[in-house]
N, C-alpha and C. Protein backbone atom coordinates (compact mmCIF):
# COMPACT_ATOMS: atom_id res chain seq x y z
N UNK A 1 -90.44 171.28 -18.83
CA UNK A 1 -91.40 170.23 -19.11
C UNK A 1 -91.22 169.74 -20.54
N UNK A 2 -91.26 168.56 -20.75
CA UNK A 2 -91.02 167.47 -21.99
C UNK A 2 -92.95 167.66 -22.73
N UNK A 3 -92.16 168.32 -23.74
CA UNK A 3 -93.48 168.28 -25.09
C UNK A 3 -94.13 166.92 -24.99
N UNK A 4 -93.18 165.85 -25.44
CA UNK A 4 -93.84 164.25 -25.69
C UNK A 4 -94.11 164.27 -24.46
N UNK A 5 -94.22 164.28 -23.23
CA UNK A 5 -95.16 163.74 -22.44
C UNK A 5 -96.15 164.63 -22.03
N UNK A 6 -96.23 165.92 -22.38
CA UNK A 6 -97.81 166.66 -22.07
C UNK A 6 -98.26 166.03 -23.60
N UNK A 7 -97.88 165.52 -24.53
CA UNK A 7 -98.82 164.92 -25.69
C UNK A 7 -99.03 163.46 -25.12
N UNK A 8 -98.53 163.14 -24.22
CA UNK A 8 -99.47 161.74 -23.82
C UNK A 8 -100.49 162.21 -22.79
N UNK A 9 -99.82 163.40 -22.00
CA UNK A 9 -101.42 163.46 -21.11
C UNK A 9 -102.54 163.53 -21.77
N UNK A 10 -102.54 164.41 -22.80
CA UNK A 10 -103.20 164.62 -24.01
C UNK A 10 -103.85 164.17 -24.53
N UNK A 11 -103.55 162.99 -24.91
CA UNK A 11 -103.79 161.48 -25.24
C UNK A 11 -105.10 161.24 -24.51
N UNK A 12 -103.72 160.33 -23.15
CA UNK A 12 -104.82 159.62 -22.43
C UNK A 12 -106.11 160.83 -22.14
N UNK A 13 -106.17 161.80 -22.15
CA UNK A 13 -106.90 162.93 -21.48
C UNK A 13 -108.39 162.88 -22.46
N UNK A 14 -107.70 162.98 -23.75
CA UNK A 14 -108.63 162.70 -24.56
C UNK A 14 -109.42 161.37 -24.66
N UNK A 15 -108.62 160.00 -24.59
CA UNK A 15 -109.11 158.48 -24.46
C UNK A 15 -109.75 157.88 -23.63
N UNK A 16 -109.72 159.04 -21.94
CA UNK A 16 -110.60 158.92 -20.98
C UNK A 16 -111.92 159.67 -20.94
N UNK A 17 -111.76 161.19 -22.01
CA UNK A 17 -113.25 161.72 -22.50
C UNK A 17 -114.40 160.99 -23.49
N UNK A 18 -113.37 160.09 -24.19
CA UNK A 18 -114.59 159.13 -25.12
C UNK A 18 -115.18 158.11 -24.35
N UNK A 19 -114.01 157.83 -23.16
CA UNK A 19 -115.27 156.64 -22.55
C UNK A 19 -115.54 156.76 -21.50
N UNK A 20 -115.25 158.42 -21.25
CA UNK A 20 -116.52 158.91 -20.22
C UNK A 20 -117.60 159.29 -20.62
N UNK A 21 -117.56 159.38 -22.22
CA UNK A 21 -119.04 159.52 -22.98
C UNK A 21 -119.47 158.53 -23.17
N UNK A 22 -118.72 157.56 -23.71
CA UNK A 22 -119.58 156.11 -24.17
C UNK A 22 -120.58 155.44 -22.82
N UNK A 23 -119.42 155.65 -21.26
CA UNK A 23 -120.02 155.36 -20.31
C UNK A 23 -121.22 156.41 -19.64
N UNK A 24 -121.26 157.88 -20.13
CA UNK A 24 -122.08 158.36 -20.06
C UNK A 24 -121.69 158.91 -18.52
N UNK A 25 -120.39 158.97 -18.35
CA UNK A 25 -119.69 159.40 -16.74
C UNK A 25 -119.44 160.88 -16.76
N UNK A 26 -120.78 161.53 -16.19
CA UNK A 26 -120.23 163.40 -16.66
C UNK A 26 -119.14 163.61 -15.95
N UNK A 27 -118.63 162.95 -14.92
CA UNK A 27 -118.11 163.39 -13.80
C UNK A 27 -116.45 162.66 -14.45
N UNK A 28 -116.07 161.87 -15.05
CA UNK A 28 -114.68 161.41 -15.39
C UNK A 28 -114.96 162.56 -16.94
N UNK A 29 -115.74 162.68 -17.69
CA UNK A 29 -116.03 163.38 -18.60
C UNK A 29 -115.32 165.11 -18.79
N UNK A 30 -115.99 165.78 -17.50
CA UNK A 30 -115.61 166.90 -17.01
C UNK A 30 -113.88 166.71 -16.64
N UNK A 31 -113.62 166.50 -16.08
CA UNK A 31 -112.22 166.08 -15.08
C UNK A 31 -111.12 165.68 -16.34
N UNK A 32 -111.75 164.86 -17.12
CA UNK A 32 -110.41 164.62 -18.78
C UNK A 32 -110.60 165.49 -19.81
N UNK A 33 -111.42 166.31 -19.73
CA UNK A 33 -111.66 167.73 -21.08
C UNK A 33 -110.86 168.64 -20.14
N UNK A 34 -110.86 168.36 -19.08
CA UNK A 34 -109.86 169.80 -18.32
C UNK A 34 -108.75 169.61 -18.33
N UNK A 35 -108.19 167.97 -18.13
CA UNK A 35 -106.76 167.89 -18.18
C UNK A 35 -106.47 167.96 -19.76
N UNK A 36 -107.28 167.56 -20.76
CA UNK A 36 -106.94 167.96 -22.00
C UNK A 36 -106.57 168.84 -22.65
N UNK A 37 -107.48 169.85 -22.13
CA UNK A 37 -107.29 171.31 -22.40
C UNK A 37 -106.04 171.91 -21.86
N UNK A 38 -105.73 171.80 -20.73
CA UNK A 38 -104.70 172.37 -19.58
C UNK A 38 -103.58 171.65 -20.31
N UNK A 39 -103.28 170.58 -20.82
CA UNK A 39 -102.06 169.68 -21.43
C UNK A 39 -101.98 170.31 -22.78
N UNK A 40 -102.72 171.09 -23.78
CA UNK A 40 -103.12 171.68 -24.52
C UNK A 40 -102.66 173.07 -24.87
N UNK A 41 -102.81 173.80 -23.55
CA UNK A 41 -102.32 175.04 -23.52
C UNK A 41 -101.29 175.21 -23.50
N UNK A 42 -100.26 173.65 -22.24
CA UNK A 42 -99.14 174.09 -21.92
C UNK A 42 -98.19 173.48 -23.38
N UNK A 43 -98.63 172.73 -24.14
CA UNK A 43 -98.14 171.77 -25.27
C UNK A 43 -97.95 173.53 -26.11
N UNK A 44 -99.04 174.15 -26.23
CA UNK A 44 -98.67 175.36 -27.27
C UNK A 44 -97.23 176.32 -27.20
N UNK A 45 -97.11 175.96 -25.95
CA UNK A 45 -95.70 177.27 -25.07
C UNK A 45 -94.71 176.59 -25.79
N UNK A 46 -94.48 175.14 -26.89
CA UNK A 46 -93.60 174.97 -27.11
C UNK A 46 -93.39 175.34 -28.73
N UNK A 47 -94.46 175.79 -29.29
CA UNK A 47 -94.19 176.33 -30.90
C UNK A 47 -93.73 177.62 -30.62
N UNK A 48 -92.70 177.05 -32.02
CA UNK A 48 -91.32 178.12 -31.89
C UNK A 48 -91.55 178.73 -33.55
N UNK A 49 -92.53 179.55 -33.87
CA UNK A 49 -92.70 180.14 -35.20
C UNK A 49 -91.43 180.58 -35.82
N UNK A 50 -90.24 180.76 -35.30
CA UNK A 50 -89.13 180.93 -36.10
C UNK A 50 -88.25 179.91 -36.51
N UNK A 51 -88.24 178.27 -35.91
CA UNK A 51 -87.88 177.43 -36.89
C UNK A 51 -89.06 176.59 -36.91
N UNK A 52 -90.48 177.07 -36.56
CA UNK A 52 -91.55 176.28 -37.44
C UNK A 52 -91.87 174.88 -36.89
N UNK A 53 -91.32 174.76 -35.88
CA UNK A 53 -92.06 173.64 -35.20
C UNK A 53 -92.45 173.37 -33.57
N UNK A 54 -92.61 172.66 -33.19
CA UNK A 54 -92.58 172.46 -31.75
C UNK A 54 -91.36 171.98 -31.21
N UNK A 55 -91.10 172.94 -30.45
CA UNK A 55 -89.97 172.02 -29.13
C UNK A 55 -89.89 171.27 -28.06
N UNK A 56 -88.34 170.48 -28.30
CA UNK A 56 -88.85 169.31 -27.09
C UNK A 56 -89.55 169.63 -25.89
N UNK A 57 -89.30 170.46 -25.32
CA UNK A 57 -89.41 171.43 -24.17
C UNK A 57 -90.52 172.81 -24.27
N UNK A 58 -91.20 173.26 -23.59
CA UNK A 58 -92.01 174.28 -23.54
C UNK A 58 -91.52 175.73 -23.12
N UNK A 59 -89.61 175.59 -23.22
CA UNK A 59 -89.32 176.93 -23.33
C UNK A 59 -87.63 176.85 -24.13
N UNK A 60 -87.83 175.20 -24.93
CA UNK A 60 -86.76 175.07 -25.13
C UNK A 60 -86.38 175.65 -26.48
N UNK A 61 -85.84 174.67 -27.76
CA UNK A 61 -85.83 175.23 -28.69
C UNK A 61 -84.72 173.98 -29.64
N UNK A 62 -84.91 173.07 -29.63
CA UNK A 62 -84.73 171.64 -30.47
C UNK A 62 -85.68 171.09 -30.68
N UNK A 63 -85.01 170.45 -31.89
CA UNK A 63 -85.98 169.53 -32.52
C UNK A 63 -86.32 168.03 -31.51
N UNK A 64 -87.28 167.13 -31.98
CA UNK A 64 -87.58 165.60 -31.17
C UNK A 64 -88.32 165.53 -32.32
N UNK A 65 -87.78 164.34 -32.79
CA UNK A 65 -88.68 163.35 -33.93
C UNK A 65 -89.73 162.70 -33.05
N UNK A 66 -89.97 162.82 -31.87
CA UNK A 66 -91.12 161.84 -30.85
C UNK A 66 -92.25 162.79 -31.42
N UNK A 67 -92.04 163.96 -31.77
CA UNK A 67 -93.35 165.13 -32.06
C UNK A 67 -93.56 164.58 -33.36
N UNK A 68 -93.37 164.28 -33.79
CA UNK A 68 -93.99 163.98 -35.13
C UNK A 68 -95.21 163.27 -34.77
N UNK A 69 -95.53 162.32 -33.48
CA UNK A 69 -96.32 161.92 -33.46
C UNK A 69 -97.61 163.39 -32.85
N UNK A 70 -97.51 164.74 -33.10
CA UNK A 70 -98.47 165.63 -32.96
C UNK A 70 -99.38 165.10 -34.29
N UNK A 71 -98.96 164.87 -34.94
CA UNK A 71 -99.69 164.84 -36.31
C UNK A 71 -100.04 163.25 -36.27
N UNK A 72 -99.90 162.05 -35.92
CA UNK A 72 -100.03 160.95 -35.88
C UNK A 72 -101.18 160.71 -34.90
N UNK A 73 -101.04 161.20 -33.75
CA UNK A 73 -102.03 161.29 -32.96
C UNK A 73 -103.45 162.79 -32.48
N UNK A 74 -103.26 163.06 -33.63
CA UNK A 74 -104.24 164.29 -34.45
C UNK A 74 -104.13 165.12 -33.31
N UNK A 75 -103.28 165.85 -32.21
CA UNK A 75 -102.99 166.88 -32.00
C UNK A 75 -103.28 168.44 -33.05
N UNK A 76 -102.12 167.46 -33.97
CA UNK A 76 -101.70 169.03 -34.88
C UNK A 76 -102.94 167.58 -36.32
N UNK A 77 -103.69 168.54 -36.89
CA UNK A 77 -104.51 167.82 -37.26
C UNK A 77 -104.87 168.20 -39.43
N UNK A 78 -104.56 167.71 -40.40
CA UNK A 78 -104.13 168.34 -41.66
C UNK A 78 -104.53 170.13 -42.19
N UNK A 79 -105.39 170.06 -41.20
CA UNK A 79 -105.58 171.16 -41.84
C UNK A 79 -105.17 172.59 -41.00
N UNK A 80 -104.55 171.98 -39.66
CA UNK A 80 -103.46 172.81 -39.26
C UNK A 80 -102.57 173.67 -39.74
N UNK A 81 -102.33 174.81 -40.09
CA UNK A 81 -101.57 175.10 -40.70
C UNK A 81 -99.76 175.09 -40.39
N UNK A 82 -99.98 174.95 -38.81
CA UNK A 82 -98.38 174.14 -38.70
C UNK A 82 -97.65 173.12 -39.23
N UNK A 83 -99.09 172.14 -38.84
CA UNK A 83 -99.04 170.77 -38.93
C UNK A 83 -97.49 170.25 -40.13
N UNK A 84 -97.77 170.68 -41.38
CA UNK A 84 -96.63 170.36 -42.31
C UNK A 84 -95.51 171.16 -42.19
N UNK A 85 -95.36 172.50 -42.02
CA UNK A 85 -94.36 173.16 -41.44
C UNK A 85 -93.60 172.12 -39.94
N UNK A 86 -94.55 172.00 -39.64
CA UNK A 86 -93.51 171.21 -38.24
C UNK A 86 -92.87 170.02 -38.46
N UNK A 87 -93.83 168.94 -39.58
CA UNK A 87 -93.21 167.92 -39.93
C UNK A 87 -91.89 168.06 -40.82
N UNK A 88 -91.76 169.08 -41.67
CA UNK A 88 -90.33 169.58 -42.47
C UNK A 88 -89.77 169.87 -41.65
N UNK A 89 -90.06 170.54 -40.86
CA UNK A 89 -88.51 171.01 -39.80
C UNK A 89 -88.32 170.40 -39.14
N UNK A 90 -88.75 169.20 -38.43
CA UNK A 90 -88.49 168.43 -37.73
C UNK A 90 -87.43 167.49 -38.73
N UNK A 91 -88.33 166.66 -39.76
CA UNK A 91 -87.35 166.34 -40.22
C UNK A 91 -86.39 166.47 -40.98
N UNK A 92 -86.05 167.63 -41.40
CA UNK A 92 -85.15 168.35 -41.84
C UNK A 92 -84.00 168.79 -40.92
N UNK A 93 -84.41 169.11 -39.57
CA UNK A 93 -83.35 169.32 -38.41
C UNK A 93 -82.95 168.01 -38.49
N UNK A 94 -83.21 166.93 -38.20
CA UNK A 94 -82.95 165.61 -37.75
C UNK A 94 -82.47 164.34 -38.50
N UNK A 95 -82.86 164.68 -39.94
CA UNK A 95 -82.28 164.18 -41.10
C UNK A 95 -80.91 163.44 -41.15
N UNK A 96 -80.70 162.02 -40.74
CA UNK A 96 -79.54 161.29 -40.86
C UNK A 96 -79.32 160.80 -42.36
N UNK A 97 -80.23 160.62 -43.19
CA UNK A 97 -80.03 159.91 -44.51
C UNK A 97 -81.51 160.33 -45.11
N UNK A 98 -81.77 159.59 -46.25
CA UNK A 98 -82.71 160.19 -47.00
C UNK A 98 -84.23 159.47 -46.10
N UNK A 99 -84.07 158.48 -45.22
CA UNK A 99 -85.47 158.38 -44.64
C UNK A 99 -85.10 158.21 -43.47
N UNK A 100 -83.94 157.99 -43.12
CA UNK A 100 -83.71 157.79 -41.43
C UNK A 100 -83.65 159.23 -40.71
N UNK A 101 -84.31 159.44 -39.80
CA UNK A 101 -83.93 160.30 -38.47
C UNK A 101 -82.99 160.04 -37.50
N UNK A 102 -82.66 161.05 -36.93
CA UNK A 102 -82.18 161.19 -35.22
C UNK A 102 -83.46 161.35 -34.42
N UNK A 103 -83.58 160.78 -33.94
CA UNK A 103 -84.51 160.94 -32.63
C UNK A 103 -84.47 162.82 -32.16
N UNK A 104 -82.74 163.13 -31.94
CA UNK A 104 -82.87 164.50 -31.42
C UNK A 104 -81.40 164.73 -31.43
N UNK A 105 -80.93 165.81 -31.45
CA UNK A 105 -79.44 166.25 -31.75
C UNK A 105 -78.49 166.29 -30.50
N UNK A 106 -79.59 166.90 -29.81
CA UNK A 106 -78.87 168.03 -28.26
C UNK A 106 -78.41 167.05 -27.03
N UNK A 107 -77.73 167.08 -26.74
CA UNK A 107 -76.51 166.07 -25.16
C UNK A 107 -77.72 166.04 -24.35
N UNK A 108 -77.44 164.54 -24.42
CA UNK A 108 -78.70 164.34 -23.09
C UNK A 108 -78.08 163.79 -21.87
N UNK A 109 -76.75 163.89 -22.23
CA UNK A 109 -75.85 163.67 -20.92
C UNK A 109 -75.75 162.08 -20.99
N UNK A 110 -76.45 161.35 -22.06
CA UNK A 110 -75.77 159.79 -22.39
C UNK A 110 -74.47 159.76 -23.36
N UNK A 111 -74.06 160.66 -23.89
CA UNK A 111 -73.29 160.61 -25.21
C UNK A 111 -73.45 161.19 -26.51
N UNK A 112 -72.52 160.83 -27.14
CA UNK A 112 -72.83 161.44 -28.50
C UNK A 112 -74.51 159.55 -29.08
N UNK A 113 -74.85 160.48 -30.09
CA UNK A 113 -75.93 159.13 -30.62
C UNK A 113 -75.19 159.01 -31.58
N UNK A 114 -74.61 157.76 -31.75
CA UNK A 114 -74.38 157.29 -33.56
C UNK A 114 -75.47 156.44 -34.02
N UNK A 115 -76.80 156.15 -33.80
CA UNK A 115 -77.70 155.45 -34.93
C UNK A 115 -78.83 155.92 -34.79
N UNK A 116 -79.28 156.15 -35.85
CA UNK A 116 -80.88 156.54 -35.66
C UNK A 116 -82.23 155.72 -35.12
N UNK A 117 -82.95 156.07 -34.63
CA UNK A 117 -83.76 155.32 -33.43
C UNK A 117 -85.54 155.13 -34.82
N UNK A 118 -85.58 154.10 -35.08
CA UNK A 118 -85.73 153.20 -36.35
C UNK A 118 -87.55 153.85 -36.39
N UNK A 119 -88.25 153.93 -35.45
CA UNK A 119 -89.48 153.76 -35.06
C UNK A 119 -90.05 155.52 -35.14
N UNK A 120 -88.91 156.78 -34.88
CA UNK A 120 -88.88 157.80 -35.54
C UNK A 120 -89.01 157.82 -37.03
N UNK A 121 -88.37 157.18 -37.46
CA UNK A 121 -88.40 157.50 -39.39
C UNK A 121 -89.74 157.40 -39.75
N UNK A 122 -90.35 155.76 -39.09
CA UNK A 122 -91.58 155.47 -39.54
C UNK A 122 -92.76 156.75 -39.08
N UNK A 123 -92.26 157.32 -37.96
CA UNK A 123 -93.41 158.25 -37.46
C UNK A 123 -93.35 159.59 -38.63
N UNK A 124 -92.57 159.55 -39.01
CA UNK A 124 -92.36 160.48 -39.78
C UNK A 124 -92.86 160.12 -41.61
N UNK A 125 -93.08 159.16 -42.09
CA UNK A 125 -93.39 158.69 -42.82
C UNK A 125 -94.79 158.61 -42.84
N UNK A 126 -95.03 158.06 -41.63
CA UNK A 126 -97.46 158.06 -41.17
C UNK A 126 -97.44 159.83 -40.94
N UNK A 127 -96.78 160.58 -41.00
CA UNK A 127 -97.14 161.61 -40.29
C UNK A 127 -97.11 162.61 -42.04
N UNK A 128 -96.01 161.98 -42.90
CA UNK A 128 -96.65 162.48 -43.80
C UNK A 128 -97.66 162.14 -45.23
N UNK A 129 -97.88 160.59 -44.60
CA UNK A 129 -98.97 160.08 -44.96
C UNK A 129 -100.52 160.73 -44.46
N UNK A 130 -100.63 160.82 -43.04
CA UNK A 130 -101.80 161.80 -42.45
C UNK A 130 -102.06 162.77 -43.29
N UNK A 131 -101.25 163.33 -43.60
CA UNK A 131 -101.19 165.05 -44.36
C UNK A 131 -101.32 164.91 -45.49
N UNK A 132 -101.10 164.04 -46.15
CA UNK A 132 -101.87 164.04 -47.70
C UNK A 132 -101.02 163.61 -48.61
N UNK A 133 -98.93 163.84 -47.91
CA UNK A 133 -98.24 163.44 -48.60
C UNK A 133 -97.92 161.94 -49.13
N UNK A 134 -98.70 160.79 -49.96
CA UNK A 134 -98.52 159.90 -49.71
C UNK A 134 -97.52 159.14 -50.49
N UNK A 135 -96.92 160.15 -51.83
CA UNK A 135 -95.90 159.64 -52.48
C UNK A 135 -94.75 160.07 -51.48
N UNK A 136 -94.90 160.64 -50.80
CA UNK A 136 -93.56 161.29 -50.09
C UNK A 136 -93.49 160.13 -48.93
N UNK A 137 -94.43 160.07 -48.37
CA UNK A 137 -94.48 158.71 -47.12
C UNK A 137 -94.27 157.47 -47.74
N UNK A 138 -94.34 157.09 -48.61
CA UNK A 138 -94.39 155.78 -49.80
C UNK A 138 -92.82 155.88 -49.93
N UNK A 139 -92.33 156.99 -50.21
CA UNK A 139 -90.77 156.63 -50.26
C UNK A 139 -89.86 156.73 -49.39
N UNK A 140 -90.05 157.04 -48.40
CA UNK A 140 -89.42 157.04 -46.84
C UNK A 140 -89.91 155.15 -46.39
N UNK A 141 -91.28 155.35 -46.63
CA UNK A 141 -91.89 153.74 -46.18
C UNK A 141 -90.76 152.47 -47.14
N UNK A 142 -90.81 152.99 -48.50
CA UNK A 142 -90.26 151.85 -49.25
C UNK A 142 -88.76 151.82 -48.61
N UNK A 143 -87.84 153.26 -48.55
CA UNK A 143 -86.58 153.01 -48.03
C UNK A 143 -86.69 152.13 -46.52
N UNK A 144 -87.19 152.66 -46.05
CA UNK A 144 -87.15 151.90 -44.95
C UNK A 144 -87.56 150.62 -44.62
N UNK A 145 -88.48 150.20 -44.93
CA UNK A 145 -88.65 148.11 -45.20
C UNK A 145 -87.20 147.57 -46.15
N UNK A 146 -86.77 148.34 -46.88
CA UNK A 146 -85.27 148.39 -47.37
C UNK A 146 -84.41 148.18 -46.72
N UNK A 147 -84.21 148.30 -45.29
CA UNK A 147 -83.55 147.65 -44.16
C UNK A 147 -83.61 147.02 -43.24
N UNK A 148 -84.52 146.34 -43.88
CA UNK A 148 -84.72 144.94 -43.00
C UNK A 148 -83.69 144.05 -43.39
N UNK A 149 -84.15 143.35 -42.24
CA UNK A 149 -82.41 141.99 -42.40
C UNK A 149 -83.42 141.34 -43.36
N UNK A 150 -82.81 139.77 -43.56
CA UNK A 150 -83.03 138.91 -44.66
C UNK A 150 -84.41 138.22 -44.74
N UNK A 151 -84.98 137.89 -42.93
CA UNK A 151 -86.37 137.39 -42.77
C UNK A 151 -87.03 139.00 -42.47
N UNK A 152 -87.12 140.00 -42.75
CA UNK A 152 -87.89 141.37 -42.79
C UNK A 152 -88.03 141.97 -41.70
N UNK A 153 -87.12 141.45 -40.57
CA UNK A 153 -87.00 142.27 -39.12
C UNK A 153 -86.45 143.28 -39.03
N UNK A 154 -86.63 143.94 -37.97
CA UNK A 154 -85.89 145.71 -38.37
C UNK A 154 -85.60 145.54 -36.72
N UNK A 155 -84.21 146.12 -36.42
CA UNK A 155 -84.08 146.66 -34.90
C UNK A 155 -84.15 147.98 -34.29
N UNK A 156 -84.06 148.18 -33.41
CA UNK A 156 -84.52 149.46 -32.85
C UNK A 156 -83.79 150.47 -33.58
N UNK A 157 -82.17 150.52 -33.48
CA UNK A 157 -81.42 151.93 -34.19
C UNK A 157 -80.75 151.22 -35.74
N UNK A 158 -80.31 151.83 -36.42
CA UNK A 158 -79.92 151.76 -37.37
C UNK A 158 -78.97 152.53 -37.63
N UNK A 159 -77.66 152.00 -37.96
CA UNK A 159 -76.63 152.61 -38.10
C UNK A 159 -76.46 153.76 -39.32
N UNK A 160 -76.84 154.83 -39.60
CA UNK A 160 -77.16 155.92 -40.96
C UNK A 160 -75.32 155.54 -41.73
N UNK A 161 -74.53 155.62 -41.58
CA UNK A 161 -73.50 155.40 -42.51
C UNK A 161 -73.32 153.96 -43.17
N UNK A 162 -73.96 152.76 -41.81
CA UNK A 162 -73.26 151.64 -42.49
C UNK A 162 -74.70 150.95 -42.66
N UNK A 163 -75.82 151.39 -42.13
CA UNK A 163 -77.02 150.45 -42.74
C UNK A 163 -76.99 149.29 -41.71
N UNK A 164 -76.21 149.23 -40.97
CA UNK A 164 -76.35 147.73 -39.46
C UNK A 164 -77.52 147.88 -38.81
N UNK A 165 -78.04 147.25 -38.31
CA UNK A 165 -79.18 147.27 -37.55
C UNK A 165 -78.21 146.93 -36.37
N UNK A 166 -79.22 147.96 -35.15
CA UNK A 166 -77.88 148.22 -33.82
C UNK A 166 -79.74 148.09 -33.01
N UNK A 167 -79.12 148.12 -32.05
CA UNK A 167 -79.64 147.86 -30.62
C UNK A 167 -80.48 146.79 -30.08
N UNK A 168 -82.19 146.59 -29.78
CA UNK A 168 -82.80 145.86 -29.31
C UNK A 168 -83.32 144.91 -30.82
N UNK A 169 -83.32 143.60 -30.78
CA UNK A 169 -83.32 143.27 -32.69
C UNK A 169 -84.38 141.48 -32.05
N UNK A 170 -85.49 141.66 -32.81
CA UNK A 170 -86.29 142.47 -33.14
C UNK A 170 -86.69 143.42 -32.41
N UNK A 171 -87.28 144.57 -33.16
CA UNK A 171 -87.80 145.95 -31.74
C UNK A 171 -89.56 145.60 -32.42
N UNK A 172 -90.13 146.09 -31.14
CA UNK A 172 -91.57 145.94 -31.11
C UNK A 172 -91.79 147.69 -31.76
N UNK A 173 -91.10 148.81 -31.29
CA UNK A 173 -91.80 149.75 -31.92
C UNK A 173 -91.33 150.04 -33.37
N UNK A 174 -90.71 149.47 -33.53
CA UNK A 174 -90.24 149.57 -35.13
C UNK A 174 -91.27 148.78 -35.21
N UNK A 175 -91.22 147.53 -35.57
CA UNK A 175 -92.49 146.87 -36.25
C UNK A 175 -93.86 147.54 -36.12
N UNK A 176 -94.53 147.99 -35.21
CA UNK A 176 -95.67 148.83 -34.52
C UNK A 176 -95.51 150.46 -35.81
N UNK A 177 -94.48 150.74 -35.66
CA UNK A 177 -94.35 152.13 -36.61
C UNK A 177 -94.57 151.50 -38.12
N UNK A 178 -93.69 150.67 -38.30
CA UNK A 178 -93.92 149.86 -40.02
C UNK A 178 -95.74 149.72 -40.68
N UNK A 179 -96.26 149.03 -38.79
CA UNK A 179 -97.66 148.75 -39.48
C UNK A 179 -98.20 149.88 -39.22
N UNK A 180 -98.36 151.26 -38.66
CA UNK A 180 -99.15 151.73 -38.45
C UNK A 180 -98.94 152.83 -39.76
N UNK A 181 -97.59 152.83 -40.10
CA UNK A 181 -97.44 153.44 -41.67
C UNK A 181 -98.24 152.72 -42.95
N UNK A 182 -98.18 151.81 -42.85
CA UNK A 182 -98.66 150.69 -43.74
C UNK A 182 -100.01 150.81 -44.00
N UNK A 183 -100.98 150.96 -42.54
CA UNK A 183 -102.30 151.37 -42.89
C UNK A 183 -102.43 152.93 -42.82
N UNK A 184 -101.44 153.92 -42.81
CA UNK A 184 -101.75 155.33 -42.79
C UNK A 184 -101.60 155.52 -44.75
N UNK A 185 -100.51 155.21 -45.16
CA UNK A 185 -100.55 155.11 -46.58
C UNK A 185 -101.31 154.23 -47.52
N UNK A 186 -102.49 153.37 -46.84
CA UNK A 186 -103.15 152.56 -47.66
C UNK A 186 -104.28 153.29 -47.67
N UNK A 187 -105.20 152.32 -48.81
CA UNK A 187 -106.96 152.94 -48.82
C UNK A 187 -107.65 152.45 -47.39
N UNK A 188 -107.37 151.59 -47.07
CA UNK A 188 -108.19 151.14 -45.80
C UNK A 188 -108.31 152.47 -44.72
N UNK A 189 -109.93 152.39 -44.84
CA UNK A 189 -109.99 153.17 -43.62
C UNK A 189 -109.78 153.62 -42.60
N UNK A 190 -109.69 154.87 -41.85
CA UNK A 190 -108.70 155.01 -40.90
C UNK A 190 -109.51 155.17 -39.73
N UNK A 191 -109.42 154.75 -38.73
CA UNK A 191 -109.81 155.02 -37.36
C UNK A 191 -109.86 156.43 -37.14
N UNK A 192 -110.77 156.85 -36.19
CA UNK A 192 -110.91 158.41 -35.66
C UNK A 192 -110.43 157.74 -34.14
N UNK A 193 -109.01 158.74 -33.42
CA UNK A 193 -108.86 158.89 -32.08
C UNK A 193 -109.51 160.10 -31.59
């Protein structure tokens, strides 16, 4: 079983308990605190205390820059004591250049990856903005608006040796990661999920 998607059941699990409260629905209420919990338990089978983070997998043992969003989407929450341990090793396993990531290292049976997948870096940047690091997210954030083409578009991968912007151009989750870094490192108030 794939970590990033028991953290979306997760998610939604949680996004259907607030507005089974707002709606005051005990009955959708009950039914999404259980799948929360249960997505919860099985999400834990994947911390691997000997390289300090979560794995893609719940018995695997690689890194996925997609987990970074544990800490983005308050899973793993600052005062976690993983929480920053997982974000270093993640990006420290995954580390293409000084702010770009790999998405993930290990054969997924498409090929080798030559570019880093653009919308990872940024998650990794809000994720150590969340945590308190905000000169550290400020300079991953600044490198990275650093590769935008000439009108400030960014595409999905990014070539780590030559700096090309490679794949879908413009990408919606790159831009989506840019802004959601943008207000994780600013004063503006932050939303509670």
């Amino acid at each position: 079983m794939h970590t990033f998607s028991l953290l979306m059941h997760w998610t939604g699990a949680n996004a259907a308990a607030r507005a089974a409260a707002a709606s005051h629905d005990t009955e959708l209420a009950e039914r999404s605190e259980a799948l929360a919990k249960r997505a919860s338990t099985l999400i834990e089978r994947a911390w691997r205390p000997d390289l300090g983070l979560f794995a893609d997998t719940l018995d695997g043992n690689q890194a996925d820059a997609s987990l970074l969003m544990m800490v983005n989407l308050r899973f793993l929450r600052p005062d976690d004591s993983r929480a920053l341990d997982h974000v270093r090793a993640v990006a420290n396993t995954l580390r293409a250049t000084d702010s770009l990531l790999w998405r993930y290292k290990h054969d997924d049976g498409l090929g080798d990856t030559l570019s880093a997948f653009t919308v990872c870096s940024f998650w990794h940047a809000e994720a150590l903005a969340r945590l308190g690091r905000v000169d550290e997210a400020e300079q991953v954030f600044t490198s990275l608006i650093g590769r935008a083409n000439h009108v400030g578009l960014l595409s999905e991968d990014i070539d780590p040796k030559t700096g090309e912007l490679w794949g879908n151009f413009p990408q919606t989750y790159s831009h989506v990661g840019l802004i959601n870094t943008a207000f994780a490192i600013s004063d503006v108030p932050k939303p509670i999920i």
